[in-house]
Protein backbone atom coordinates (compact mmCIF):
# COMPACT_ATOMS: atom_id res chain seq x y z
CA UNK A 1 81.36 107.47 87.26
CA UNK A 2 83.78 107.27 84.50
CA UNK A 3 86.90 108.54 84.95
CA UNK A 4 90.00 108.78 82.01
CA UNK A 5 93.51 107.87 83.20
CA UNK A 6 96.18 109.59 80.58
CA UNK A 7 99.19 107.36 82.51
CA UNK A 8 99.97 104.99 85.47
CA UNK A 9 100.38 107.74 87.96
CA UNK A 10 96.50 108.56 87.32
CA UNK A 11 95.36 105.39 87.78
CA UNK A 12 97.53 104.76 91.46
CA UNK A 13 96.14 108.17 92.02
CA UNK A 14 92.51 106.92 91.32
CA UNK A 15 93.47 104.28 93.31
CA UNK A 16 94.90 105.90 96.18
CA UNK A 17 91.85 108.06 96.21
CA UNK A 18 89.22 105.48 96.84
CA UNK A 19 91.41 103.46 99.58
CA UNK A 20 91.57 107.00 101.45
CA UNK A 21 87.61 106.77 101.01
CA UNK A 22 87.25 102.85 101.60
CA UNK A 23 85.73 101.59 104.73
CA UNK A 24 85.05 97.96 106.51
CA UNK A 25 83.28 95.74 104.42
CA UNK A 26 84.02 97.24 101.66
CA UNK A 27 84.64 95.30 98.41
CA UNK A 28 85.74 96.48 95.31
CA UNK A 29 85.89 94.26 92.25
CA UNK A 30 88.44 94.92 89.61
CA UNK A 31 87.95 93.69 85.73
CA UNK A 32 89.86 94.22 82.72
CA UNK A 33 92.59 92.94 80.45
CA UNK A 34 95.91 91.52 81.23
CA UNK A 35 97.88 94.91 81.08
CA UNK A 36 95.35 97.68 81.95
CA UNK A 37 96.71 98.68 85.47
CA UNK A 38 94.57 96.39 87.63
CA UNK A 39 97.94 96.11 89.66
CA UNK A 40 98.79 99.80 89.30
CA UNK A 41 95.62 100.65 90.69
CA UNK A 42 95.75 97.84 93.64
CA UNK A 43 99.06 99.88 94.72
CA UNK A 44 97.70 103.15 94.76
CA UNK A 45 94.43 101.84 96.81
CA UNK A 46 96.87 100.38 99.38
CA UNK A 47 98.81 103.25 99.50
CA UNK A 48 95.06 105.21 99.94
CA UNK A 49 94.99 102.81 103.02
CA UNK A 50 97.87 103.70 104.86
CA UNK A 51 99.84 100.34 103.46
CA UNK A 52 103.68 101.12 102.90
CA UNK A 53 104.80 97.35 102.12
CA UNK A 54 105.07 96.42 98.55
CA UNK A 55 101.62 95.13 96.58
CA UNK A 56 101.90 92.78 94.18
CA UNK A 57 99.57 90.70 92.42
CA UNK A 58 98.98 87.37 94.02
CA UNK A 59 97.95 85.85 90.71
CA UNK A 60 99.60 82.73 91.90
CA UNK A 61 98.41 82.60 95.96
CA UNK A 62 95.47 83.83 95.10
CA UNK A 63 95.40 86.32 97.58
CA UNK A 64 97.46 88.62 99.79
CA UNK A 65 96.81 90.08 103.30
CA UNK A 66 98.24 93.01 104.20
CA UNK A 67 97.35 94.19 107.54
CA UNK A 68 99.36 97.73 108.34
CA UNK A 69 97.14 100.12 107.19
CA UNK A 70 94.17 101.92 108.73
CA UNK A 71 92.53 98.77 107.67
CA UNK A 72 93.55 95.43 106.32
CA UNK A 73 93.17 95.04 103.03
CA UNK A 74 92.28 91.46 101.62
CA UNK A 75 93.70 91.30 97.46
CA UNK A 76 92.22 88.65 95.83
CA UNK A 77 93.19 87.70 91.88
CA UNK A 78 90.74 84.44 90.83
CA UNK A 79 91.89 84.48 87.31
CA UNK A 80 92.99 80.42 88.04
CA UNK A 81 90.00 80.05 89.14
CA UNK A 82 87.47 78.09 87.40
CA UNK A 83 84.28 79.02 89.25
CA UNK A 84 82.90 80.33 92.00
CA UNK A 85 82.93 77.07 94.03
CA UNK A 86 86.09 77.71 94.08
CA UNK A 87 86.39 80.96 95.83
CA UNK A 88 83.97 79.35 98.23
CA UNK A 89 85.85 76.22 98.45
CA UNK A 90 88.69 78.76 100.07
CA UNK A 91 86.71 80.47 101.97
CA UNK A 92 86.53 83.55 99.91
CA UNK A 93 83.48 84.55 101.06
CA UNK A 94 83.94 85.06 104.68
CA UNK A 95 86.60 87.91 104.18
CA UNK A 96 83.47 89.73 102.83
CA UNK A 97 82.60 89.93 106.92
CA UNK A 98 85.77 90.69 108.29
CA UNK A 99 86.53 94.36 108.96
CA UNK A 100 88.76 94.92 106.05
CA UNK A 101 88.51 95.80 102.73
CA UNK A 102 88.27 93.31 99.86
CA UNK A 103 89.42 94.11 96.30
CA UNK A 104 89.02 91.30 93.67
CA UNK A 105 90.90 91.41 90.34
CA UNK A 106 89.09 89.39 88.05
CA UNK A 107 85.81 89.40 90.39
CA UNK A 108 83.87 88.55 86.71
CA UNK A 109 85.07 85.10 87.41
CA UNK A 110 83.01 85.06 90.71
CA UNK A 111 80.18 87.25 90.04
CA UNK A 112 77.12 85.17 91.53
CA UNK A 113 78.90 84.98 95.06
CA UNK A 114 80.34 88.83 95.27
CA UNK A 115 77.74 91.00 98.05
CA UNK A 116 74.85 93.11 96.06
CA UNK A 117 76.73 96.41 97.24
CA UNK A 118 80.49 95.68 95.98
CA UNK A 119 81.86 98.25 94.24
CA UNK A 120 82.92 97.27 90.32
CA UNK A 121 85.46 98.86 88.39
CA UNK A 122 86.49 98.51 84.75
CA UNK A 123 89.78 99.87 83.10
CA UNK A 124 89.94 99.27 79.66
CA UNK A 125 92.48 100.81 77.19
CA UNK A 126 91.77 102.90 74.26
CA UNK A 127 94.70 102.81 71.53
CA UNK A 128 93.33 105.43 69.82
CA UNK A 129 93.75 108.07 72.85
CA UNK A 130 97.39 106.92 73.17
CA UNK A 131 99.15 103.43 74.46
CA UNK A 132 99.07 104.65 78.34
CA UNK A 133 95.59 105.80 78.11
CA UNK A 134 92.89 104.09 80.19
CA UNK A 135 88.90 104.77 80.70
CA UNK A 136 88.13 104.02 83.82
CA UNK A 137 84.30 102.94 84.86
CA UNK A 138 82.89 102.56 88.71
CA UNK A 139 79.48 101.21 89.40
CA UNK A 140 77.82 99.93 92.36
């Protein structure tokens, strides 16, 4: 599905959308530029979920639990990362089996290790449609 996002309040909105629709086990894995509204979108997804605390990106933690929702949602960013060991090293992985959600910014970085039926999505800009405009790809 490709959707097009004219400003940040479609893309939370996209967001918020599919963390309404998101169940346990779930992962979603988030690519794109620095600047495309990976963050934007994490918000609105939490928000989906029920989550009322502020999101942030945990670019520097590597990831953030937030547990208040209707289910807890596990944000990982692995842009430090330099490979999958890594994530593994951390035990990445076994959030895949609890019964939250995962969402991965930057899951590119860990591709070889994320489950066969996690949910990718792209946002990518398009300066020609505008500087807020994004295009906005999910795949399974």
């Amino acid at each position: 599905m490709i959707y097009e996002s004219l400003c940040a309040e479609d893309t939370f909105a996209l967001g918020k959308k599919l963390g309404e629709e998101a169940k346990a086990g779930d992962v979603f894995c988030l690519s794109g530029d620095l600047g495309t509204g990976k963050t934007v979108f994490t918000k609105g997804f939490a928000q989906g979920l029920g989550i009322e605390e502020p999101v942030s990106s945990p670019t520097f933690t590597i990831l953030q639990i937030y547990e208040e929702g209707k289910l807890p949602l596990y944000h990982f960013d692995v842009y430090r990362m330099s490979d999958s060991d890594e994530f593994l090293d951390i035990g990445g992985d076994e959030f895949f089996e609890k019964e939250g959600v995962c969402l991965i910014e930057w899951a590119e970085l860990i591709e070889d290790v994320l489950p066969k039926n996690s949910r990718h999505i792209r946002i990518e800009k398009n300066l020609s449609k505008g500087l807020d405009y994004r295009n906005i790809t999910i795949s399974e």
